[in-house]
N, C-alpha and C. Protein backbone atom coordinates (compact mmCIF):
# COMPACT_ATOMS: atom_id res chain seq x y z
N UNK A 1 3.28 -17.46 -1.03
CA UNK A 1 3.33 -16.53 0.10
C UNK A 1 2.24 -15.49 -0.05
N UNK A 2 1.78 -15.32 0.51
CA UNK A 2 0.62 -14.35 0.87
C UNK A 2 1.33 -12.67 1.05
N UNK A 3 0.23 -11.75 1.17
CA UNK A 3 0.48 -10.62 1.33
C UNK A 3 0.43 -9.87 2.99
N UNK A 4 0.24 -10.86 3.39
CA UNK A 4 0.36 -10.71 5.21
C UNK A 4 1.82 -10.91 5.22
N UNK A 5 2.69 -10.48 5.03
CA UNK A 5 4.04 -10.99 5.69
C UNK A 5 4.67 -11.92 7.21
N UNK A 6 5.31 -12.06 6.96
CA UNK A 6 5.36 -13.18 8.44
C UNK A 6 6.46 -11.70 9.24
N UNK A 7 7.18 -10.70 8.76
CA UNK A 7 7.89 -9.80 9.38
C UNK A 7 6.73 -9.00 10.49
N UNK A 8 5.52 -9.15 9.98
CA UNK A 8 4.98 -8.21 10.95
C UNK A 8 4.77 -8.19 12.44
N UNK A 9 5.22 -9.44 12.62
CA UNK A 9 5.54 -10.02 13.71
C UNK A 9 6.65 -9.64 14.70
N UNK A 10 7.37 -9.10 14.18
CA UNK A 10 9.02 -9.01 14.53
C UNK A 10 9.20 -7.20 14.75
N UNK A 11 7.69 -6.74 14.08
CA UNK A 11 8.24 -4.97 13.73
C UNK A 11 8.34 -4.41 12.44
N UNK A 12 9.00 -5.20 12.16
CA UNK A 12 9.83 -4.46 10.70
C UNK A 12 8.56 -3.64 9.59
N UNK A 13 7.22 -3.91 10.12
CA UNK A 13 6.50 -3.22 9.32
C UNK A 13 6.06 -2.13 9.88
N UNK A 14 6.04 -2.13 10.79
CA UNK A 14 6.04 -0.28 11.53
C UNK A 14 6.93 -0.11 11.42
N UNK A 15 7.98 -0.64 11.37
CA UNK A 15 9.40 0.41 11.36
C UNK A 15 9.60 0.82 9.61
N UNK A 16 9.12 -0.48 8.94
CA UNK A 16 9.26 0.57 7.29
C UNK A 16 8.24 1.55 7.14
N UNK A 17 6.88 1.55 7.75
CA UNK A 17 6.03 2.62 7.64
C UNK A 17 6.94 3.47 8.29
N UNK A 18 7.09 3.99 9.34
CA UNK A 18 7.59 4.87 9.86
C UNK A 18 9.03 5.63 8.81
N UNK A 19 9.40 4.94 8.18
CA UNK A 19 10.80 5.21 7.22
C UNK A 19 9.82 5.98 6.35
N UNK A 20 8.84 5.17 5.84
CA UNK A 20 7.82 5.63 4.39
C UNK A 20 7.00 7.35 4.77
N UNK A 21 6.42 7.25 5.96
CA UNK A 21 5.86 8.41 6.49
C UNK A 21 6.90 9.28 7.02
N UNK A 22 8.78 9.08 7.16
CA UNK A 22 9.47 10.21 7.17
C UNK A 22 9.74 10.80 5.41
N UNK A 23 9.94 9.84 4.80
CA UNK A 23 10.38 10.35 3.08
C UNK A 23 8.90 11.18 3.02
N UNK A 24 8.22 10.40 2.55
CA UNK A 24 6.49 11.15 2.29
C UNK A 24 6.48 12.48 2.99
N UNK A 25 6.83 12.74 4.05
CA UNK A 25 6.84 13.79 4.77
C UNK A 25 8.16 15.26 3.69
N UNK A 26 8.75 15.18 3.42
CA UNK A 26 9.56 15.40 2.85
C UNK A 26 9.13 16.05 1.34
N UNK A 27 8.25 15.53 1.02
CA UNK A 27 7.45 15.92 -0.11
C UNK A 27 6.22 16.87 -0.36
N UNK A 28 6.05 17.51 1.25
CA UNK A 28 4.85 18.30 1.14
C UNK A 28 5.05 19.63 0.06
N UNK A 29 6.22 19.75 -1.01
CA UNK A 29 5.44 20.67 -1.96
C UNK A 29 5.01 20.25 -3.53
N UNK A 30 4.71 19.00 -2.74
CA UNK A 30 3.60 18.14 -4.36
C UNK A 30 2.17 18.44 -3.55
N UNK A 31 1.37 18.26 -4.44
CA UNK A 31 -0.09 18.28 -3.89
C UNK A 31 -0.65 17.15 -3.06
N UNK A 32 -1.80 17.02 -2.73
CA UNK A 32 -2.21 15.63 -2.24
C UNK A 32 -2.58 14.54 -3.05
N UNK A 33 -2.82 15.17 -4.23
CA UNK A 33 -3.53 14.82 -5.50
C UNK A 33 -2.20 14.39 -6.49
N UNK A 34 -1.24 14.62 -6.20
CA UNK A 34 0.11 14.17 -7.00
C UNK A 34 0.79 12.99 -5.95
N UNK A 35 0.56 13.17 -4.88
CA UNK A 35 1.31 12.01 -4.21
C UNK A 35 0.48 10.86 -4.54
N UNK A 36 -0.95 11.35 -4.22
CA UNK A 36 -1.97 9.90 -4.28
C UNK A 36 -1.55 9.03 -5.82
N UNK A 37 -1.13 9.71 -7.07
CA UNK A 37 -1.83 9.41 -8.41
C UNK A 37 -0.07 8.73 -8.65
N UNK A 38 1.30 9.09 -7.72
CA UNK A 38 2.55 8.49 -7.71
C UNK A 38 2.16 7.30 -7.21
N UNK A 39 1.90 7.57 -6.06
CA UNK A 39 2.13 6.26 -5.01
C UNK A 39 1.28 5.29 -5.84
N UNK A 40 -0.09 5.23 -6.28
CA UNK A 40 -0.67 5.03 -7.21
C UNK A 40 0.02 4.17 -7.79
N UNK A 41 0.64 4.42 -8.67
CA UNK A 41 1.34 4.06 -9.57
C UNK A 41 2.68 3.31 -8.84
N UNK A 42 3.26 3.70 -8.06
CA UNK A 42 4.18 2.84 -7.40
C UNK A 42 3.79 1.63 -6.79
N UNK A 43 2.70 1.39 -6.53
CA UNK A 43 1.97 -0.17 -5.98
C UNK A 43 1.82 -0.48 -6.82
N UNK A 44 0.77 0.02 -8.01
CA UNK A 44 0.77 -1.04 -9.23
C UNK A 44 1.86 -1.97 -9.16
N UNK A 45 3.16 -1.13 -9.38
CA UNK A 45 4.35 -2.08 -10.12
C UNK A 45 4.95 -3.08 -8.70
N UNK A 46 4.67 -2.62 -7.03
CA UNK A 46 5.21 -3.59 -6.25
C UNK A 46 4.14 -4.43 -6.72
N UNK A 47 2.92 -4.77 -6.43
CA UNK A 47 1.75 -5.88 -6.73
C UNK A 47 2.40 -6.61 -7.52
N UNK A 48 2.93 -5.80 -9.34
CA UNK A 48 3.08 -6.59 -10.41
C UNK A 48 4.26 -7.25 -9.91
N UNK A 49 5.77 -6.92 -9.33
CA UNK A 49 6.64 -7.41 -9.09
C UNK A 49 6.47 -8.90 -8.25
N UNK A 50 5.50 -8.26 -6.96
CA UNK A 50 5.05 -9.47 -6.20
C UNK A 50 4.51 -10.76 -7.07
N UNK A 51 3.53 -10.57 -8.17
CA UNK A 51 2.91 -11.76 -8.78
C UNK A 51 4.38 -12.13 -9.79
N UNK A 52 4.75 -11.55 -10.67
CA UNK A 52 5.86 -11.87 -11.02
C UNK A 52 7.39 -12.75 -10.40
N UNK A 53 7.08 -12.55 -9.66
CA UNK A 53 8.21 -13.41 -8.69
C UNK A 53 7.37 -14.08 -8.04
N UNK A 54 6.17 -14.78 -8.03
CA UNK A 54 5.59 -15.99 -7.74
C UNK A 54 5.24 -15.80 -5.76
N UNK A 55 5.10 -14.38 -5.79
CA UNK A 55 5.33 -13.95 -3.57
C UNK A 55 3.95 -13.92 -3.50
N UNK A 56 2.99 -14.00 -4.13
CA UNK A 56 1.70 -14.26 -4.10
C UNK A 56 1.05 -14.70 -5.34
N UNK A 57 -0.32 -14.90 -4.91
CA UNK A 57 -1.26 -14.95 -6.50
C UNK A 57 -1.81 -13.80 -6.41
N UNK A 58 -3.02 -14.41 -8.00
CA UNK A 58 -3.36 -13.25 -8.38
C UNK A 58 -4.84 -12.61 -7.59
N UNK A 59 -5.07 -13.96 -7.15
CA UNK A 59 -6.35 -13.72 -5.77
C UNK A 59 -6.24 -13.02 -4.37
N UNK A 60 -4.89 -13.13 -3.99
CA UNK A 60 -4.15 -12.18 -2.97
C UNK A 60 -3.86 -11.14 -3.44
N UNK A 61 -3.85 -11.23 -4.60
CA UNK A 61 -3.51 -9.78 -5.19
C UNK A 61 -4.83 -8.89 -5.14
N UNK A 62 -5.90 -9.19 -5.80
CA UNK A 62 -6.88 -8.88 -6.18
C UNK A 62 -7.82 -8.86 -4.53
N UNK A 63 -7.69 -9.47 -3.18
CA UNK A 63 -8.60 -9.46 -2.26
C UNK A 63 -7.38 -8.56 -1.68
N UNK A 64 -6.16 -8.09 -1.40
CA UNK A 64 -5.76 -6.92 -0.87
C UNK A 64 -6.09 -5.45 -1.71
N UNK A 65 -6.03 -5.73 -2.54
CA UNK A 65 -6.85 -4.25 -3.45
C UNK A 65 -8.27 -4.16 -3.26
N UNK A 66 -8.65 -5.07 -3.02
CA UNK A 66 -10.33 -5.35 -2.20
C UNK A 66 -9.98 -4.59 -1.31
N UNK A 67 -9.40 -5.12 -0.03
CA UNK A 67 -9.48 -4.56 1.02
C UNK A 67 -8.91 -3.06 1.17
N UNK A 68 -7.89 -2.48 0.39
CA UNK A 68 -7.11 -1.31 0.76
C UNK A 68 -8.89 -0.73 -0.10
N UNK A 69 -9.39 -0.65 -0.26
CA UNK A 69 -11.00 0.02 -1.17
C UNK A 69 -11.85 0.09 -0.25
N UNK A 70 -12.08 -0.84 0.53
CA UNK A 70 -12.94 -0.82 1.29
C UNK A 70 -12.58 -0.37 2.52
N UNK A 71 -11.40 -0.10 3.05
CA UNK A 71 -11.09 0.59 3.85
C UNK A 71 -10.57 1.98 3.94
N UNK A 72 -10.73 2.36 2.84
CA UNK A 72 -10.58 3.92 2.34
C UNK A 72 -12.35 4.02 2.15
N UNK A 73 -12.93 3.47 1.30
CA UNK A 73 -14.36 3.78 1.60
C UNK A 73 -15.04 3.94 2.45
N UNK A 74 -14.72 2.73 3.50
CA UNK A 74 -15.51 3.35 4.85
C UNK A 74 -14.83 3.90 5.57
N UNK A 75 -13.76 4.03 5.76
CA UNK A 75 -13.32 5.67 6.76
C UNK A 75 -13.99 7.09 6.12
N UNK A 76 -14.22 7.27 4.96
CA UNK A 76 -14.63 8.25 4.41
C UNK A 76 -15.99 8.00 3.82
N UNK A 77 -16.75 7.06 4.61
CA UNK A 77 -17.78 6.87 4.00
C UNK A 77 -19.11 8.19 4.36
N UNK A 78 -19.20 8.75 5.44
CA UNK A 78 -19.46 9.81 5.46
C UNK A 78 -19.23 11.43 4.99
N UNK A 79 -18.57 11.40 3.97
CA UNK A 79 -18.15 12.45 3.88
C UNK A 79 -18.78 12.67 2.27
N UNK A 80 -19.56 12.13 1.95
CA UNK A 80 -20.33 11.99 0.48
C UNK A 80 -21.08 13.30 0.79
């Protein structure tokens, strides 16, 4: 299984963002710099869980961390 889910189809992934961006919200007296270096750390271990339970490889693993990079790079690619 890949890291595209087949739910995104149906919703359920705006509707868990939307759950994720009410908790997150909830937390504005950590820094920006403490949420980034959690959350951080909280994907590591979904990724590791995902390859561990066989819900992707390690090439889906490795070309979505591609992509979440390169799409934080170039939205902010001007700002160097």
């Amino acid at each position: 299984m890949s890291l595209q889910d087949s739910t995104d189809m149906d919703g359920t992934t705006e509707e868990c963002l939307d759950e994720i961006n009410d908790f997150v919200a909830t937390l504005d007296h950590y820094s920006l710099t403490t949420l980034a270096v959690a959350m951080r750390v909280h994907l590591e271990n979904l990724l590791r869980a995902l390859l561990e339970r066989d819900l992707c490889t390690r090439e889906q693993t490795r070309e979505f961390v591609r992509a979440l990079k390169r799409a934080v790079l170039e939205e902010n690619e001007g700002d160097d």
